[in-house]
Protein backbone atom coordinates (compact mmCIF):
# COMPACT_ATOMS: atom_id res chain seq x y z
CA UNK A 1 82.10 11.14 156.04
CA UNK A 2 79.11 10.55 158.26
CA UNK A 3 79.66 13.72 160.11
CA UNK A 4 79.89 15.80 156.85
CA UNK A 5 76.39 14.12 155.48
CA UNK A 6 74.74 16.00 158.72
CA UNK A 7 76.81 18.97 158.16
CA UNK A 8 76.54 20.02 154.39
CA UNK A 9 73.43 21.41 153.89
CA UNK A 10 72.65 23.60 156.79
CA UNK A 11 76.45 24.76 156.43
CA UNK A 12 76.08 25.73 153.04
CA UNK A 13 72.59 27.61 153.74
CA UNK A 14 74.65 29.30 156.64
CA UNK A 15 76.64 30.90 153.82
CA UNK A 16 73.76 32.88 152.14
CA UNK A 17 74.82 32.27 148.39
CA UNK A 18 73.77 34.11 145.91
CA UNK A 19 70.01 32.78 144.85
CA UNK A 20 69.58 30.53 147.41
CA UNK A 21 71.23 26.95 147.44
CA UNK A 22 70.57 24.03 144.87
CA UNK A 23 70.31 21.28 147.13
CA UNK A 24 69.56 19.21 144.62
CA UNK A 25 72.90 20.58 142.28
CA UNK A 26 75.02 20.44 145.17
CA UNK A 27 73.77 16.99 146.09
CA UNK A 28 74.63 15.74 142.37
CA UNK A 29 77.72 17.89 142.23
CA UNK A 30 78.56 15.23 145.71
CA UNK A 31 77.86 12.39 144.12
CA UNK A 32 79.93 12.95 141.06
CA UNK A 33 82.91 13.79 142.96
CA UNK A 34 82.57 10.37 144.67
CA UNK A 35 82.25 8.60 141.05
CA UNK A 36 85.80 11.15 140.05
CA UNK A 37 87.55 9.55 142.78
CA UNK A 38 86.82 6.15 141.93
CA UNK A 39 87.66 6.94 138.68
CA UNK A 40 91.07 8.82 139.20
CA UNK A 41 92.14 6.10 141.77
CA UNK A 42 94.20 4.08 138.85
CA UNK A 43 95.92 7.05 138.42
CA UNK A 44 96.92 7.92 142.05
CA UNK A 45 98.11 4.07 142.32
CA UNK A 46 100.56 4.76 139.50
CA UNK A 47 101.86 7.68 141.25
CA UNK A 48 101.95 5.60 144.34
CA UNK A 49 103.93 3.07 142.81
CA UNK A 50 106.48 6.05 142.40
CA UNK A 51 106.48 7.08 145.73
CA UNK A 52 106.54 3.39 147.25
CA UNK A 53 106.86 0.63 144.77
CA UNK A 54 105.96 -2.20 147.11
CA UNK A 55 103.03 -0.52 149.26
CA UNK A 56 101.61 1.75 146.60
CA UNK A 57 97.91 1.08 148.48
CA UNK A 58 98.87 2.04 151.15
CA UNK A 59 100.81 5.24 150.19
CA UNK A 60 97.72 6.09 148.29
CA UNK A 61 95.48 5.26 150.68
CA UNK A 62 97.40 7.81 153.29
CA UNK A 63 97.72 10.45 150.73
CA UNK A 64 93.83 10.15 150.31
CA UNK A 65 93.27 10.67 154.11
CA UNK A 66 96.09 13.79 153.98
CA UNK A 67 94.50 15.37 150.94
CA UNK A 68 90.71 15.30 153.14
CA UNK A 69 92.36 16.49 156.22
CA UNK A 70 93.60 19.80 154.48
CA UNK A 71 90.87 20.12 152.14
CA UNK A 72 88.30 19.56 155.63
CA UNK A 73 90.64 22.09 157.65
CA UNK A 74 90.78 24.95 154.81
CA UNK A 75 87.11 24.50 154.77
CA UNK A 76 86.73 24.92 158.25
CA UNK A 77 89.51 27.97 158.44
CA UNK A 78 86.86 29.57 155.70
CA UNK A 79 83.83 29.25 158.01
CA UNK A 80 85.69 30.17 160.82
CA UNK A 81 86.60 33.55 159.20
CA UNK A 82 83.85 34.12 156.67
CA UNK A 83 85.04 35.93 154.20
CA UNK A 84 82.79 38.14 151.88
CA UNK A 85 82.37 34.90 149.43
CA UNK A 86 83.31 31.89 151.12
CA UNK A 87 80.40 30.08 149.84
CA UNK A 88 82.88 28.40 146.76
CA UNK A 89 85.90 27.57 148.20
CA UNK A 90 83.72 25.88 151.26
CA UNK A 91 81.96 24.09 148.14
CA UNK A 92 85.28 23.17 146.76
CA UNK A 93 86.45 22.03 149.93
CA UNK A 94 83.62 19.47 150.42
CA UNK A 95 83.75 18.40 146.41
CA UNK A 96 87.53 17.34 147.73
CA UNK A 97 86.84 15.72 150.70
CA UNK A 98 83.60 13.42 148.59
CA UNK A 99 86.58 12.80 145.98
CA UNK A 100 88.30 11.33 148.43
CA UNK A 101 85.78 9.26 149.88
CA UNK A 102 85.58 7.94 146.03
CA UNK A 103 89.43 7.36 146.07
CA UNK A 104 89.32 5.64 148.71
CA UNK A 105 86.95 2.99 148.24
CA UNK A 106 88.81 1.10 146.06
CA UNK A 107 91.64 1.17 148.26
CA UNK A 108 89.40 -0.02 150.88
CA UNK A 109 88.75 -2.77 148.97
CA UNK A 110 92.11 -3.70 148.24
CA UNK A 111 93.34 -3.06 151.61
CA UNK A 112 90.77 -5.38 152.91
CA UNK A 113 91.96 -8.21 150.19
CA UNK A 114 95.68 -7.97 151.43
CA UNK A 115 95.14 -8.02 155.23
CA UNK A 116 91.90 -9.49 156.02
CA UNK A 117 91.76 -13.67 155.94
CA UNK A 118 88.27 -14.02 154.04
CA UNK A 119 87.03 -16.31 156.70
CA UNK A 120 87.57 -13.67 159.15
CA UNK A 121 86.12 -10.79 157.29
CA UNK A 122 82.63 -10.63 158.24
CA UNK A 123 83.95 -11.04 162.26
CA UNK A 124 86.95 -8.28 162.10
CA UNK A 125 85.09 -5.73 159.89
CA UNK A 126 81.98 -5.73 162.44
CA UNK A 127 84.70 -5.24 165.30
CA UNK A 128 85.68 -2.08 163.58
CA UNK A 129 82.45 -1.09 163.66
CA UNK A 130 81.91 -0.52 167.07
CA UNK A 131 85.04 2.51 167.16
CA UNK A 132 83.42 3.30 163.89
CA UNK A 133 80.00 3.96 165.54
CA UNK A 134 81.46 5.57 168.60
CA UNK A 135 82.84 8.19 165.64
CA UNK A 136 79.55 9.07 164.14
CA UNK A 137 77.93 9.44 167.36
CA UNK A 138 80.90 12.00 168.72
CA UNK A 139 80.03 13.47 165.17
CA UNK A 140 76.65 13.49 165.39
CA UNK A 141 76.76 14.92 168.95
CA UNK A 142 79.74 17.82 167.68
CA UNK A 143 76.90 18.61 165.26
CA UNK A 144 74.40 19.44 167.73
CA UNK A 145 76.74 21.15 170.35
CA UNK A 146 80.15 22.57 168.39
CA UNK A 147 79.77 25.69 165.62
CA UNK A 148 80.05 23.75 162.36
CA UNK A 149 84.00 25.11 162.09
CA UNK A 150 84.61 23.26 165.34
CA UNK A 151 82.85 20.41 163.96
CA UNK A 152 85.25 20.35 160.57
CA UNK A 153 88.26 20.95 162.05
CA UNK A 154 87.62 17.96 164.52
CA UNK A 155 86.89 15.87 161.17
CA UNK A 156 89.95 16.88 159.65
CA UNK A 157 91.89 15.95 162.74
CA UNK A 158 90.60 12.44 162.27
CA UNK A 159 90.92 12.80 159.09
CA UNK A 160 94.97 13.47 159.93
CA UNK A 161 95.33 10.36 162.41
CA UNK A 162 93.88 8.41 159.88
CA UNK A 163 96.57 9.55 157.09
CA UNK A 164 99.06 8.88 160.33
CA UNK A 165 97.82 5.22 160.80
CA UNK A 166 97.53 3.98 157.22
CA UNK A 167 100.96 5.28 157.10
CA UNK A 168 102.49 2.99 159.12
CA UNK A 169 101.25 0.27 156.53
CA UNK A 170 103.32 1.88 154.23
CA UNK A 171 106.99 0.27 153.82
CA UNK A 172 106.67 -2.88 152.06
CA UNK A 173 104.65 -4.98 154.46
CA UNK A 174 103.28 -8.42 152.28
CA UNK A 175 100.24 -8.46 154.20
CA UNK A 176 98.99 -10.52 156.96
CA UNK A 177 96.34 -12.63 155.26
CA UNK A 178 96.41 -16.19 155.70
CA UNK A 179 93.88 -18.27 153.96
C-alpha cells in the first residue's frame, strides 16, 4: 500500500488520458474504494464462513491479499504492454487493490483480537514494524530505480506471499491469545 501511494499519480499521468488526469477525482475515487471494502467486509466473512467455518478471518483475510495480488499483477501486465487505452483497466486495477486495503482492515483488527495478548500488543505490533519499514523502503527505492511495471509486479508478489502466509492461519486454529 505504501509503495502504490508513491506510485499512482505519476503512473496514471504516464498513461496520457484523455483531458488530462483528475487528481483530485482519482484521489476521491481511492478513498471510496477503501470505505467499499470496509463496507463489503461483512459480506466476504459470510462467504468465508462457507469456505472455512471455523477460520472464516483468516480465509477472508487470504482471499483479500489473493484478490490484490492479481488485481496489482494485471495492472502491471497493462503497463508493461500499453495498450491503446490502458488508462481504465490500470484505474480499475488500483480501485481493487484500495478495496482491498478497506477489506482488510477490519480483518486486521480482528486478527489482531484473536492472536495478539493485549498486554503484548503495543510490543509485538512495533516488532512488525521494523520488516514493515524495511518494505516501504525496498518500495520506495523500486520507485526510484525499477519502471513502475517492475515496481507492481514486485507488489503483487508480496502481495502473493502475503495471501500464502495468512493462509497457513487458515484451518481452525483457536488463536494464541492468552490474557
Amino acid at each position: 500500500m505504501y509503495t502504490f501511494v508513491f506510485m499512482w499519480v505519476p503512473t496514471l499521468l504516464s498513461l496520457d488520458p484523455p483531458g488530462g488526469l483528475p487528481t483530485g477525482c482519482v484521489f476521491s475515487a481511492l478513498m471510496a474504494a477503501i470505505a467499499l471494502g470496509g463496507t463489503l467486509f461483512p459480506h466476504l466473512l459470510s462467504l468465508s464462513r462457507l469456505l472455512s467455518p471455523r477460520s472464516p478471518t483468516e480465509t477472508a483475510a487470504s482471499l483479500t491479499y489473493a484478490v490484490a495480488a492479481v488485481s496489482m499483477a494485471t495492472a502491471a501486465a497493462g503497463l508493461k504492454f500499453r495498450r491503446h487505452s490502458c488508462f481504465g483497466p490500470v484505474l480499475a486495477c488500483f480501485l481493487t487493490v484500495e478495496t482491498c486495503v478497506g477489506l482488510f482492515l477490519p480483518a486486521a483488527g480482528t486478527l489482531r483480537s484473536k492472536y495478539v495478548p493485549d498486554a503484548l500488543q503495543g510490543c509485538i505490533l512495533n516488532i512488525f514494524r521494523l520488516p514493515l519499514n524495511a518494505l516501504v523502503v525496498a518500495g520506495t527505492y523500486a520507485t526510484d530505480h525499477l519502471q513502475p511495471e517492475a515496481v507492481f509486479a514486485l507488489v503483487s508478489v508480496w502481495f502473493f506471499l502475503a495471501a500464502v502466509l495468512q493462509a497457513t492461519l487458515v484451518g481452525g486454529n483457536k488463536g494464541i491469545k492468552k490474557d
